[in-house]
C-alpha atoms as a PDB file:
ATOM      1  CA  UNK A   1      61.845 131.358 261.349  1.00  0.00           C
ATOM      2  CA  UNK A   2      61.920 129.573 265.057  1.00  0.00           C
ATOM      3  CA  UNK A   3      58.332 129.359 264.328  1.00  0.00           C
ATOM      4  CA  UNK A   4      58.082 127.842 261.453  1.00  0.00           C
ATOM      5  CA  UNK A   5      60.966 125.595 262.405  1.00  0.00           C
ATOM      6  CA  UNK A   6      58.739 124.573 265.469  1.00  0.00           C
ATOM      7  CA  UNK A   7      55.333 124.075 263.781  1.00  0.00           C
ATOM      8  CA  UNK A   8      57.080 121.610 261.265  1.00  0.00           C
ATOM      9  CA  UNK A   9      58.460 119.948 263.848  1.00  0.00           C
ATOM     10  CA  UNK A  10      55.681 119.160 265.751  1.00  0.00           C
ATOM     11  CA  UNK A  11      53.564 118.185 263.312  1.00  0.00           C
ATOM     12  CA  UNK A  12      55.268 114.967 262.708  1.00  0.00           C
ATOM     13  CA  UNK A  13      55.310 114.176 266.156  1.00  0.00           C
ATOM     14  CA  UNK A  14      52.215 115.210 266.980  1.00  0.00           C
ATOM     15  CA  UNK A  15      51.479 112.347 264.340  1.00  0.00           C
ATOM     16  CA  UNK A  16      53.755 109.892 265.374  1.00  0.00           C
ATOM     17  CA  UNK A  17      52.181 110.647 269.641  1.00  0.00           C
ATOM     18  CA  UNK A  18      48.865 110.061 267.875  1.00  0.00           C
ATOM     19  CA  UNK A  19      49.405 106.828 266.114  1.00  0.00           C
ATOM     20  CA  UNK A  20      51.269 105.307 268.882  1.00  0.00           C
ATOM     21  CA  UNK A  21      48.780 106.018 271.664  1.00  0.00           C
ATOM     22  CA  UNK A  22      46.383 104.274 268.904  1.00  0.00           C
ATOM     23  CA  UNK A  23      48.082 101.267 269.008  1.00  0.00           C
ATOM     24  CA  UNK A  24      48.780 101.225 272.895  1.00  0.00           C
ATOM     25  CA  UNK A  25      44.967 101.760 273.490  1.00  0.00           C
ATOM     26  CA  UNK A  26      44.843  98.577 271.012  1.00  0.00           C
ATOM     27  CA  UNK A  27      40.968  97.371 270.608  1.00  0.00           C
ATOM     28  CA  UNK A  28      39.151  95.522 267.831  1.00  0.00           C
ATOM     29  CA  UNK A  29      39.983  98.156 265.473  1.00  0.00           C
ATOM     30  CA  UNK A  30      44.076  97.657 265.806  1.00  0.00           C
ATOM     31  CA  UNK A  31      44.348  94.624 264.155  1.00  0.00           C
ATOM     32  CA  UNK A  32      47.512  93.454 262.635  1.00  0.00           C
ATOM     33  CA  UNK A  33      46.943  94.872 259.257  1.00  0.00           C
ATOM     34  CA  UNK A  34      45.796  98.354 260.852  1.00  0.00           C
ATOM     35  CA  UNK A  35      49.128  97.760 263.011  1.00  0.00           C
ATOM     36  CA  UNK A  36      51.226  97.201 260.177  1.00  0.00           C
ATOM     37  CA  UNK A  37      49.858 100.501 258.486  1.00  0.00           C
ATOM     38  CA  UNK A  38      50.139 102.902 261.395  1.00  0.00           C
ATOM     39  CA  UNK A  39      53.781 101.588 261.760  1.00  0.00           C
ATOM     40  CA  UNK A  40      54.292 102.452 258.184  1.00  0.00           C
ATOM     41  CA  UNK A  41      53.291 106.005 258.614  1.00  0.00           C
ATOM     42  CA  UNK A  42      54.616 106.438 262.199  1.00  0.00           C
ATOM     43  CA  UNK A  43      57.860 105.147 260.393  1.00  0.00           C
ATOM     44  CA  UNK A  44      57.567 107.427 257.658  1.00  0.00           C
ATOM     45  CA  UNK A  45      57.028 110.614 259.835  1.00  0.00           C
ATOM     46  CA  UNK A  46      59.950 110.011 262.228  1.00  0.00           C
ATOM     47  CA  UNK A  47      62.066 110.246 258.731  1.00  0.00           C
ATOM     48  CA  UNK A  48      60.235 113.478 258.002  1.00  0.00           C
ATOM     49  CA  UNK A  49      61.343 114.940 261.411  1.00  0.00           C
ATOM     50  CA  UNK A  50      64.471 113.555 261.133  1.00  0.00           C
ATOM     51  CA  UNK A  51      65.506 115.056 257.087  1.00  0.00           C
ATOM     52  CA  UNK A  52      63.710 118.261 259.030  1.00  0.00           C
ATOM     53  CA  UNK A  53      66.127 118.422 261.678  1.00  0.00           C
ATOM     54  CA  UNK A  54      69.254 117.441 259.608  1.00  0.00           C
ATOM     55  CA  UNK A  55      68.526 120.004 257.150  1.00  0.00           C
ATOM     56  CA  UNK A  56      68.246 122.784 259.808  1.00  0.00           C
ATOM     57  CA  UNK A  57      71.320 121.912 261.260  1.00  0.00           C
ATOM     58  CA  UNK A  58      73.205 122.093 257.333  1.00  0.00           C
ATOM     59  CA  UNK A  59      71.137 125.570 257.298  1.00  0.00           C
ATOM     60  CA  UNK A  60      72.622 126.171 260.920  1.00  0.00           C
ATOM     61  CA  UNK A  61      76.400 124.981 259.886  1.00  0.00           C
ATOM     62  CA  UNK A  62      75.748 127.444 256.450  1.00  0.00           C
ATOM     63  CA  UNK A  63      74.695 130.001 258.184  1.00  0.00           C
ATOM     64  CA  UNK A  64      77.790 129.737 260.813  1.00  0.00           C
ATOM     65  CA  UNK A  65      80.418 129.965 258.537  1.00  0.00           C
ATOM     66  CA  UNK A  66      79.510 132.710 256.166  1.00  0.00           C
ATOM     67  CA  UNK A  67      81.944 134.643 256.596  1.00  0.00           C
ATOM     68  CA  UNK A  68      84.550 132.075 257.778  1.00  0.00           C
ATOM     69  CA  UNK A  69      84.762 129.184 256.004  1.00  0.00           C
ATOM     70  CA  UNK A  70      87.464 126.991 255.389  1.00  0.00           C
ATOM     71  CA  UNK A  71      88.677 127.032 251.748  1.00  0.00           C
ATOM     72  CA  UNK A  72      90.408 125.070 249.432  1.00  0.00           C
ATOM     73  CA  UNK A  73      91.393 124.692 245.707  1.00  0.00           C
ATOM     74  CA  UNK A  74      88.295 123.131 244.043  1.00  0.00           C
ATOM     75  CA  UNK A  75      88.055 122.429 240.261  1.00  0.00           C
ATOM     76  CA  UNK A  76      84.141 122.367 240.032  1.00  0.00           C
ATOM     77  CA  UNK A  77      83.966 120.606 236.941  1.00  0.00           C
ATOM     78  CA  UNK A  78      85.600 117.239 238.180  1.00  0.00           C
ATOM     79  CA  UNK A  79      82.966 118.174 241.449  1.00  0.00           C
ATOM     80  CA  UNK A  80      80.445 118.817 239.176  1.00  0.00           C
ATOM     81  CA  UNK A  81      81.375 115.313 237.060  1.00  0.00           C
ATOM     82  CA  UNK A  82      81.367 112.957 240.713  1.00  0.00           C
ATOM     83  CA  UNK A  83      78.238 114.392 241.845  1.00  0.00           C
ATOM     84  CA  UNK A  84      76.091 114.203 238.787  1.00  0.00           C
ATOM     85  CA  UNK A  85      77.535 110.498 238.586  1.00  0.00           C
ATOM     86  CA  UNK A  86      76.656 109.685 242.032  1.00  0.00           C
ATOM     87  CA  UNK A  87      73.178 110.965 241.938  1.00  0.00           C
ATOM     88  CA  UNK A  88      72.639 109.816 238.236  1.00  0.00           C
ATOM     89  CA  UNK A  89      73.459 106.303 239.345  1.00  0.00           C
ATOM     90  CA  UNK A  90      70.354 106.611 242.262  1.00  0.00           C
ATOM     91  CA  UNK A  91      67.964 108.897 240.467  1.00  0.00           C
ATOM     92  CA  UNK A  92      68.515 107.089 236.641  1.00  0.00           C
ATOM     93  CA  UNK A  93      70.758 108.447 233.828  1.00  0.00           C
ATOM     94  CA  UNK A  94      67.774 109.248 232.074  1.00  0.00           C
ATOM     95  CA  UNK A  95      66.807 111.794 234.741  1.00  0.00           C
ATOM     96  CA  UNK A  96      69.756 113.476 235.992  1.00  0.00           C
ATOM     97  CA  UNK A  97      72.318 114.480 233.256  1.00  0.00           C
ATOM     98  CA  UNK A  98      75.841 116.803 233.033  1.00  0.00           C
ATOM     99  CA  UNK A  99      75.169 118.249 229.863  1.00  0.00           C
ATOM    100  CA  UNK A 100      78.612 120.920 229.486  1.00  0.00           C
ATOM    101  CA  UNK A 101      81.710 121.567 231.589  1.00  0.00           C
ATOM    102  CA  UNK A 102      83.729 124.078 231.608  1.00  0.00           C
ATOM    103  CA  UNK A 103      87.389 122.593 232.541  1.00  0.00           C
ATOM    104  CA  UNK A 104      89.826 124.798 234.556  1.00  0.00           C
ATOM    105  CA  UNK A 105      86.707 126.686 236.507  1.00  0.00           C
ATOM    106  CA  UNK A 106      88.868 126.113 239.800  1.00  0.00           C
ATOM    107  CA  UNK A 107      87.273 128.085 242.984  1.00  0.00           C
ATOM    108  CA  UNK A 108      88.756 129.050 246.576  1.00  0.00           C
ATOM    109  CA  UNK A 109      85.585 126.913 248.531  1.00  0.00           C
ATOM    110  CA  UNK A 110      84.845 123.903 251.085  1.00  0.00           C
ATOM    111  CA  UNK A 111      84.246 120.713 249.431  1.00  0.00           C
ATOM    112  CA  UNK A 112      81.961 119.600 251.844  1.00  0.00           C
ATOM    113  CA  UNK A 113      79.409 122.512 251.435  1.00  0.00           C
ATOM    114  CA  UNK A 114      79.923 123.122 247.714  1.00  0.00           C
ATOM    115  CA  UNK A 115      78.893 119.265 246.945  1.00  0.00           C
ATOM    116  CA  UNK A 116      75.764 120.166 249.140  1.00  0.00           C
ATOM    117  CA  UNK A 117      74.782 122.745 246.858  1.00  0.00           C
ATOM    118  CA  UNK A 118      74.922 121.023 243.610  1.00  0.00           C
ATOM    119  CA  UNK A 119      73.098 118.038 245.475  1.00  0.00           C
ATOM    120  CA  UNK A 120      70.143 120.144 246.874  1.00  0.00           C
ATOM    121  CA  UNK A 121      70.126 121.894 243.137  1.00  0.00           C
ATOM    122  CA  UNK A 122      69.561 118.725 241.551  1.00  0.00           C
ATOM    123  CA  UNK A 123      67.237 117.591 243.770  1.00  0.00           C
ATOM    124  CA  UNK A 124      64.862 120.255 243.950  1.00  0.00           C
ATOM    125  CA  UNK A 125      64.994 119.968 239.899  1.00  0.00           C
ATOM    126  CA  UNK A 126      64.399 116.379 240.325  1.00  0.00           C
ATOM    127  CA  UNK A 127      61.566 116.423 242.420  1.00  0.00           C
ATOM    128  CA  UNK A 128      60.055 119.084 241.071  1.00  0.00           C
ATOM    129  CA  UNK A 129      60.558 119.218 237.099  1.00  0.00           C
ATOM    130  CA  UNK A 130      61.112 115.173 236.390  1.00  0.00           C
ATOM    131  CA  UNK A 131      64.791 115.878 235.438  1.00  0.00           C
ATOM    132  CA  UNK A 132      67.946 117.747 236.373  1.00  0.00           C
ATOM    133  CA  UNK A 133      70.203 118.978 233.437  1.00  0.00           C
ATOM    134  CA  UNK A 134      73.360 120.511 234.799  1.00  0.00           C
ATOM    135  CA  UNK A 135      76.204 122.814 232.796  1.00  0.00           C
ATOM    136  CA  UNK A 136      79.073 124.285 233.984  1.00  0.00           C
ATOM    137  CA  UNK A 137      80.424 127.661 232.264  1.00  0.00           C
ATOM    138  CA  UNK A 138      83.037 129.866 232.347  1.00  0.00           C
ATOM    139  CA  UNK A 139      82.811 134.184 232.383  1.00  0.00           C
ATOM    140  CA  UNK A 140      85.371 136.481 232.693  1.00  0.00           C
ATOM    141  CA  UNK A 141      86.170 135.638 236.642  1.00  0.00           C
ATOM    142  CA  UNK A 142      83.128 133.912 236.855  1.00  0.00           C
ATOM    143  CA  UNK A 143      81.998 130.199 237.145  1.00  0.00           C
ATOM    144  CA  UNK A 144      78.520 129.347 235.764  1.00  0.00           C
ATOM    145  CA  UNK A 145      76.612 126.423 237.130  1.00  0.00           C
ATOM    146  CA  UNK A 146      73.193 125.573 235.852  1.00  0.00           C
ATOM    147  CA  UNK A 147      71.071 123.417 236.995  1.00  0.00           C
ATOM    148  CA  UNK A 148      67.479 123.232 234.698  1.00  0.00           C
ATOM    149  CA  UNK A 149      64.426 120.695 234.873  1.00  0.00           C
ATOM    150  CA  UNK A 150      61.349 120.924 232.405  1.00  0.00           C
ATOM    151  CA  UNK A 151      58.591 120.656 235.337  1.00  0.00           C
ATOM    152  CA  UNK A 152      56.245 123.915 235.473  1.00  0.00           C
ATOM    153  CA  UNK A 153      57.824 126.690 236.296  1.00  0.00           C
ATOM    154  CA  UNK A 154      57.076 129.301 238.690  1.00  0.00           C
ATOM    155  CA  UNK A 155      55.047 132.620 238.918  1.00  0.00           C
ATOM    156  CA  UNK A 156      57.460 135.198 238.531  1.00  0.00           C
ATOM    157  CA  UNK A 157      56.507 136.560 242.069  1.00  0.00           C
ATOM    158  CA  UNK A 158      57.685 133.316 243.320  1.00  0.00           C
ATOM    159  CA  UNK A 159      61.036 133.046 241.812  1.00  0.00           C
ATOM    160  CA  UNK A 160      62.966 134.779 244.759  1.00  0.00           C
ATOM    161  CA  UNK A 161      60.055 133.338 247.641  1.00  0.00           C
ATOM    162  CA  UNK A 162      61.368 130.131 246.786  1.00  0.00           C
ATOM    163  CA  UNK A 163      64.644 130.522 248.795  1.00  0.00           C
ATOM    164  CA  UNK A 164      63.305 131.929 252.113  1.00  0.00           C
ATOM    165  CA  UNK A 165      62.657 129.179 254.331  1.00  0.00           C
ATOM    166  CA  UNK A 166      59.618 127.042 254.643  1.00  0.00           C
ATOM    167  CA  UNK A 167      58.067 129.097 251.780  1.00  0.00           C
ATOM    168  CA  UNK A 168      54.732 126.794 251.052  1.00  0.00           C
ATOM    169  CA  UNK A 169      54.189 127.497 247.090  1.00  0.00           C
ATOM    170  CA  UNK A 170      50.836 126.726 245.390  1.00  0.00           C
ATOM    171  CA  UNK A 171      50.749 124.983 242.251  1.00  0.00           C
ATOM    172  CA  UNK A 172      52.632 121.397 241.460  1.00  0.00           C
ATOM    173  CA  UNK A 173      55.636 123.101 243.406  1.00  0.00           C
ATOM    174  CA  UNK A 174      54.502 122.387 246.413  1.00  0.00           C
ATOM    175  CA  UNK A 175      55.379 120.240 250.085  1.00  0.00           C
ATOM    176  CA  UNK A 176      52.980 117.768 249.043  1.00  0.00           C
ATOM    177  CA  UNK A 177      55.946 116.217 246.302  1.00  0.00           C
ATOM    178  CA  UNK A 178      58.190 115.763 249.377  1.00  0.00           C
ATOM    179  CA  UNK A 179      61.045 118.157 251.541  1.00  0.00           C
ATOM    180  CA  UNK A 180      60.529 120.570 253.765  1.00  0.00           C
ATOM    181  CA  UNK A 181      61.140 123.955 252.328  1.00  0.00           C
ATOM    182  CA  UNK A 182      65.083 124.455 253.443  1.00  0.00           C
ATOM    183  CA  UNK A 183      66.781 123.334 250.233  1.00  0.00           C
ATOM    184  CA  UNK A 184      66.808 126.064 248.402  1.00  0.00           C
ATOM    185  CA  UNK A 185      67.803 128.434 251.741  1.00  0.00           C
ATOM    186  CA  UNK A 186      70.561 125.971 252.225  1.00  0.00           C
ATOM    187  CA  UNK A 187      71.914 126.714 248.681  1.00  0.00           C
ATOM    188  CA  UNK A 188      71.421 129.895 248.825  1.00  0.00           C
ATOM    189  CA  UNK A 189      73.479 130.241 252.151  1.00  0.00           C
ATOM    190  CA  UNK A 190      75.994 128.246 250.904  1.00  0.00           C
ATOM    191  CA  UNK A 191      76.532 130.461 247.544  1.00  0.00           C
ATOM    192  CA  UNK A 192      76.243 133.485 249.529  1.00  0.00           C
ATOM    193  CA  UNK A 193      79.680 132.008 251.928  1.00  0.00           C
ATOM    194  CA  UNK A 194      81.389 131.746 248.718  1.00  0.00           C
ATOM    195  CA  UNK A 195      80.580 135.493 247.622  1.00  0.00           C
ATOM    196  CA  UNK A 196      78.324 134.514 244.620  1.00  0.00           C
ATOM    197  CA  UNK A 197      74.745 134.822 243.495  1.00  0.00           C
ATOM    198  CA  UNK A 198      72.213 132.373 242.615  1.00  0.00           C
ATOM    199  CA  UNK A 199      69.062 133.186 240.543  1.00  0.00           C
ATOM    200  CA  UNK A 200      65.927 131.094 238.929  1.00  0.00           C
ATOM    201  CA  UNK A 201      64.267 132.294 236.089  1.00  0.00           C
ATOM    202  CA  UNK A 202      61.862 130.292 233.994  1.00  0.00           C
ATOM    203  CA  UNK A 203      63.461 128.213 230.739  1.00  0.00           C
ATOM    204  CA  UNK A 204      61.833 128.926 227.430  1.00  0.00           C
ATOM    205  CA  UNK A 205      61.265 125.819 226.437  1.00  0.00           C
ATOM    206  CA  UNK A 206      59.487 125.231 229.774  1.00  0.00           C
ATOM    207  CA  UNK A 207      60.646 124.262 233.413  1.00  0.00           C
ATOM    208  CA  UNK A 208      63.296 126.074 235.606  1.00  0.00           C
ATOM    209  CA  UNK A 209      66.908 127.088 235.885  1.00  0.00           C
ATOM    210  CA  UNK A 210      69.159 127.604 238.743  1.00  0.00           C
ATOM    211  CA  UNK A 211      71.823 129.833 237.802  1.00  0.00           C
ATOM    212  CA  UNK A 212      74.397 130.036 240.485  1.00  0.00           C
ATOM    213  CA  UNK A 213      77.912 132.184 239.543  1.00  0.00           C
ATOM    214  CA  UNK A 214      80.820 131.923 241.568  1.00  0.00           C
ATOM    215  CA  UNK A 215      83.834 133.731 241.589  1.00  0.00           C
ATOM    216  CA  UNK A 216      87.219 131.909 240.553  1.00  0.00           C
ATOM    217  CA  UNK A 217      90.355 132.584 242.039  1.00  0.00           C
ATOM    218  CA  UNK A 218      90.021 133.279 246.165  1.00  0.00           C
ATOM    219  CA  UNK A 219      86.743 134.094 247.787  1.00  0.00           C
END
C-alpha cells in the first residue's frame, strides 16, 4: 500500500518538477501559448496530487475509527434524499437519480462518514456507467442501499479487486476516466465501521450495482 501510495504521488510531481523546470529554462520553444498550456497541465496535476492526498487521509480517518466511531441517530432516507439532491443539482437530474426510499431505515452511524459513502458510490457510478440510480430498502434488521449505473460492467474476477486500493482495472473501468483508485476502499472502510457489507454484482439489464446493507438499530 505505502508503495503504491508513493508511486502515485510522485508521478504528478514528477510532472509538475518537469514542466516547471521547462518553463524556467524558457527558450524559443516556451512561448506564451506553450506557457499557457504547460500551466494548464502543471495546474491540473497539482489537483491530481492534491484529490490523491485528501482521499488517503478520508482512507486514513476510515481506517482510524473502525472500531470507534462516534455514532448518532441517522434516518438514511432523508440522508439519502439531501445527498442525491446535492449531487443531482452538479452532476444533472438526468444523471443522478433517487429512484425508492425506504422511510424509517434509521441507523446508529456518523453523519460525516456515512454521507461520504453514498457520495463516493455515486460517483464511481457516475464516472464510470454515465448515471447513478440510487434505492434505499428495508430487510428484516437490515437497511438496503443501492447504488446502480448502466456503464459496462465488470469481469466477475474483478468485482471484489475493485475495492483494494489503487487496483488499475482494464477495460473502460479504468484511471484513465479520472480518480485514483481509493473510492471504493474508502466505502468499503466506511461500511465495514458501521458493521455492514457492501457487494457489486453486475445488473441484468447491463451496468453495475453497489449493494451496501447496514444494520438498523445500534452498531
Amino acid at each position: 500500500f505505502r508503495s503504491n501510495a508513493s508511486h502515485e504521488l510522485r508521478t504528478p510531481l514528477a510532472a509538475i518538477i518537469g514542466y516547471v523546470e521547462t518553463l524556467e529554462d524558457g527558450g524559443p520553444a516556451v512561448d506564451a501559448e506553450a506557457e499557457k498550456r504547460f500551466l494548464g497541465i502543471v495546474l491540473r496535476e497539482a489537483r491530481r496530487m492534491l484529490s490523491l492526498v485528501e482521499d488517503l487521509l478520508s482512507l486514513s480517518h476510515a481506517e482510524a475509527e473502525k472500531h470507534d466511531h462516534p455514532t448518532e441517530p441517522l434516518d438514511l432516507g432523508k440522508l439519502a434524499a439531501r445527498v442525491v439532491g446535492e449531487v443531482a443539482s452538479l452532476r444533472g437530474k438526468e444523471r443522478v437519480q433517487l429512484t425508492a426510499v425506504s422511510e424509517g431505515a434509521v441507523v446508529a452511524g456518523d453523519a460525516t462518514q456515512l454521507e461520504q459513502l453514498l457520495r463516493n458510490l455515486i460517483d464511481n457510478a457516475v464516472r464510470y456507467g454515465g448515471v447513478a440510480e440510487v434505492s434505499l430498502m428495508q430487510e428484516p434488521g437490515i437497511t438496503v442501499i443501492m447504488v446502480s449505473d448502466k456503464g459496462p460492467g465488470l469481469p466477475k474476477d474483478q468485482l471484489e479487486a475493485v475495492f483494494e486500493p489503487f487496483v488499475r482495472l482494464e477495460g473502460s473501468r479504468n484511471r484513465d476516466t479520472g480518480g485514483v483508485g481509493l473510492g471504493l476502499a474508502i466505502a468499503r472502510t466506511i461500511i465495514q465501521a458501521h458493521g455492514g457489507t457492501i457487494q457489486q454484482g453486475n445488473r441484468t439489464c447491463g451496468g453495475l450495482s453497489a449493494v451496501v446493507r447496514l444494520p438498523i438499530g445500534q452498531v
